[in-house]
C-alpha atoms as a PDB file:
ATOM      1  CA  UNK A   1      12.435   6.465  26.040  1.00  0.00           C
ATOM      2  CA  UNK A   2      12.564   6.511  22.218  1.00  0.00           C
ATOM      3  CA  UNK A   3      13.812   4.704  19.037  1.00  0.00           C
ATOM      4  CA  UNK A   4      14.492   5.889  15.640  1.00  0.00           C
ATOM      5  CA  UNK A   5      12.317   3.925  12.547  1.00  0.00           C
ATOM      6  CA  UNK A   6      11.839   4.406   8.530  1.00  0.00           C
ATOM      7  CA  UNK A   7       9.891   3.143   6.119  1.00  0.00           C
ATOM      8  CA  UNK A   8      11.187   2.831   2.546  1.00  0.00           C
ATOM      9  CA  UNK A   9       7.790   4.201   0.879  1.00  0.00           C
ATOM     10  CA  UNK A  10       8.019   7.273   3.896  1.00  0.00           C
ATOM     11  CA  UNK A  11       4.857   7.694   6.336  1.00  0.00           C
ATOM     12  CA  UNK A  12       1.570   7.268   3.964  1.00  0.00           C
ATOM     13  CA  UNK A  13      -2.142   5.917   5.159  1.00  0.00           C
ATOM     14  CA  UNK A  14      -1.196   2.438   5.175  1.00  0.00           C
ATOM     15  CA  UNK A  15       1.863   2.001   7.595  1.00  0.00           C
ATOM     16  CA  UNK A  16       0.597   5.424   9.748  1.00  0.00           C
ATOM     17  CA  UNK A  17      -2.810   3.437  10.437  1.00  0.00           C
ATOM     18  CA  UNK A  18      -1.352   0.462  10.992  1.00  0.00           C
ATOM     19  CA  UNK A  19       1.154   2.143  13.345  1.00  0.00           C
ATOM     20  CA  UNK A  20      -1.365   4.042  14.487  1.00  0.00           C
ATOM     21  CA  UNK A  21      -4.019   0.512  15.448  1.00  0.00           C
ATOM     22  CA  UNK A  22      -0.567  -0.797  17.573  1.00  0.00           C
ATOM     23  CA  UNK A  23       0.010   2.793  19.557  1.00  0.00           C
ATOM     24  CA  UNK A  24      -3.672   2.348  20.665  1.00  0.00           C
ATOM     25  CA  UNK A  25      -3.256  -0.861  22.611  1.00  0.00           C
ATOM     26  CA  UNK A  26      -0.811   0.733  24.870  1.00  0.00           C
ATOM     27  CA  UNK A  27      -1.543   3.284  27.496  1.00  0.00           C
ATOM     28  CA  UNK A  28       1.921   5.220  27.401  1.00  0.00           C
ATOM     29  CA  UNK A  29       1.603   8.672  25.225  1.00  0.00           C
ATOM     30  CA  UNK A  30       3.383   8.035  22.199  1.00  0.00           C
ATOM     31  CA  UNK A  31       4.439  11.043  20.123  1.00  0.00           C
ATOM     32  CA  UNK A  32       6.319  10.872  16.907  1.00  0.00           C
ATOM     33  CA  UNK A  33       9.135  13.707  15.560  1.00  0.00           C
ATOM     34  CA  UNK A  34      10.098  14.348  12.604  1.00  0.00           C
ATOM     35  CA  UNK A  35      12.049  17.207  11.677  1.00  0.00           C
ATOM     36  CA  UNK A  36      11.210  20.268  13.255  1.00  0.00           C
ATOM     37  CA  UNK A  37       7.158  18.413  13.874  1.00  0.00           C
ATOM     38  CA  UNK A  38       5.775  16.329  16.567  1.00  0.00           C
ATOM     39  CA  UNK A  39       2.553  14.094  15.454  1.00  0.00           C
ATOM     40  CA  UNK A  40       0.304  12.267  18.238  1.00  0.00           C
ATOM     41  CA  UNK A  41       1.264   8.360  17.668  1.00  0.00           C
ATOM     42  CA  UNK A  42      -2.440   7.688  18.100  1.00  0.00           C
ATOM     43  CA  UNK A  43      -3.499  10.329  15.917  1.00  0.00           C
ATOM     44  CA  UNK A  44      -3.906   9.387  12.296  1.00  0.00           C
ATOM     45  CA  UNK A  45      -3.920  12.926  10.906  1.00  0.00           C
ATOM     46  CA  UNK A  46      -1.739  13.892  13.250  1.00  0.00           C
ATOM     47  CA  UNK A  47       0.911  11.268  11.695  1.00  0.00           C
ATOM     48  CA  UNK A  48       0.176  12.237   8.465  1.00  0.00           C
ATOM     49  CA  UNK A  49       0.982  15.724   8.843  1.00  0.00           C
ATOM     50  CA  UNK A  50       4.452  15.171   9.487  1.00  0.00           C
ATOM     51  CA  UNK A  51       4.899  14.511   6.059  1.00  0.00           C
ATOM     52  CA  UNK A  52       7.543  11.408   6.459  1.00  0.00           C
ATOM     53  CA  UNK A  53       9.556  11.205   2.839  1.00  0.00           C
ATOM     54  CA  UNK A  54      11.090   7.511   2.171  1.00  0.00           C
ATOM     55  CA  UNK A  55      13.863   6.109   3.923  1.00  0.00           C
ATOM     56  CA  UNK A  56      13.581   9.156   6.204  1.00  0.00           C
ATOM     57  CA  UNK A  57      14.379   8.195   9.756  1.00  0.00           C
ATOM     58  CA  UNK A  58      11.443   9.311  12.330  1.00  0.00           C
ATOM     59  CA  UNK A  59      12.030   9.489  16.109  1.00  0.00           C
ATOM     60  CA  UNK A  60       9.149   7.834  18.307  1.00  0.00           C
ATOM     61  CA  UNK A  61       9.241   8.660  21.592  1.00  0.00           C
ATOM     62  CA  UNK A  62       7.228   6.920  24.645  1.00  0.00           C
ATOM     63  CA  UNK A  63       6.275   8.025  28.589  1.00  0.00           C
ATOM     64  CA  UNK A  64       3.390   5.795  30.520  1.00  0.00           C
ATOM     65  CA  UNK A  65       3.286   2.952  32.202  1.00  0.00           C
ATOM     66  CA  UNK A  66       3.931   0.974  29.708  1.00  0.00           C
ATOM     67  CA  UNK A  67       6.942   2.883  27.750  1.00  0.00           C
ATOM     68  CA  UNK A  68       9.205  -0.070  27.561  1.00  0.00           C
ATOM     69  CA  UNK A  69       6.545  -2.566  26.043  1.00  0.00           C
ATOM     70  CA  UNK A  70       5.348   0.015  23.516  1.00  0.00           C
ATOM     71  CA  UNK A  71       9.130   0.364  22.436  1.00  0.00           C
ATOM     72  CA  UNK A  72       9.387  -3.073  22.679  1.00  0.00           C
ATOM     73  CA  UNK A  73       6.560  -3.823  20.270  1.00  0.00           C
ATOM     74  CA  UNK A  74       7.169  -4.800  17.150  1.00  0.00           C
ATOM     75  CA  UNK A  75       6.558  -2.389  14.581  1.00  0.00           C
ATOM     76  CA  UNK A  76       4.679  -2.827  11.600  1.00  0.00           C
ATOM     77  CA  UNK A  77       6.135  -4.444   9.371  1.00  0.00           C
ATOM     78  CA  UNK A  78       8.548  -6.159  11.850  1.00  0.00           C
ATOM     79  CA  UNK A  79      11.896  -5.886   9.888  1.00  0.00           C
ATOM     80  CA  UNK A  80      15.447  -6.385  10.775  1.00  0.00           C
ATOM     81  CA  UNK A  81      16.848  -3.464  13.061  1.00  0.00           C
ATOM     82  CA  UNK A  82      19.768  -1.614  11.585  1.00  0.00           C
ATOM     83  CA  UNK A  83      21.718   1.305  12.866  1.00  0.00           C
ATOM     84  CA  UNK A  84      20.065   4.763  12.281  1.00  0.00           C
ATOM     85  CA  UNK A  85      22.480   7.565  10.576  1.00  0.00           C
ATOM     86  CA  UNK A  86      20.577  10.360  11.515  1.00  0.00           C
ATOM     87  CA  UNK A  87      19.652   9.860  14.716  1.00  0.00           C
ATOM     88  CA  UNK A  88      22.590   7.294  16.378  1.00  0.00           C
ATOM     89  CA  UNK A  89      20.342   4.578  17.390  1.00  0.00           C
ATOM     90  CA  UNK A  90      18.997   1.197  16.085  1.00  0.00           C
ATOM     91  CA  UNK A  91      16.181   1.775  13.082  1.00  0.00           C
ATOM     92  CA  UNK A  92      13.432  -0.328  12.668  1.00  0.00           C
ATOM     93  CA  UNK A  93      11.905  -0.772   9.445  1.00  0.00           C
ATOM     94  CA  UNK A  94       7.954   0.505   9.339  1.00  0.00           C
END
């Protein structure tokens, strides 16, 4: 399962460790894509790496147990969902 999501100021230390503190309470692997990279979702560094520029979209992908919840969950930030140009699916808003 996956869903697309941005973040106006891109992917820096704040909204990567908070997204980073919600991927840990689930037990699904959560990976994140972004361009041509893939970043551990429960990985700090790994997030950062991707290098996330603003209002880029990201793609988060999810596989467990728990997939559906951990797409489910609200993101940080919890903004309005709005459709994703890049990547044809409903953005949410890091």
């Amino acid at each position: 399962m996956s869903k697309c999501a941005r973040n106006a100021a891109g992917l820096h230390a704040r909204p990567a460790t908070a997204f980073v503190d919600l991927a840990s309470g689930f037990t699904s692997e959560i990976r994140a894509e972004y361009g041509e990279k893939i970043a551990n979702g429960k990985a700090l560094a790994s997030l950062l790496r991707l290098g996330v520029e603003s209002n880029k979209p990201i793609r988060i992908d999810a596989w467990g147990a728990d997939a559906d919840a951990t797409l489910a969950a609200p993101m940080v930030g919890a903004a309005p969902r709005r459709r994703c140009c890049d990547c044809d699916q409903d953005s949410v808003i890091l």
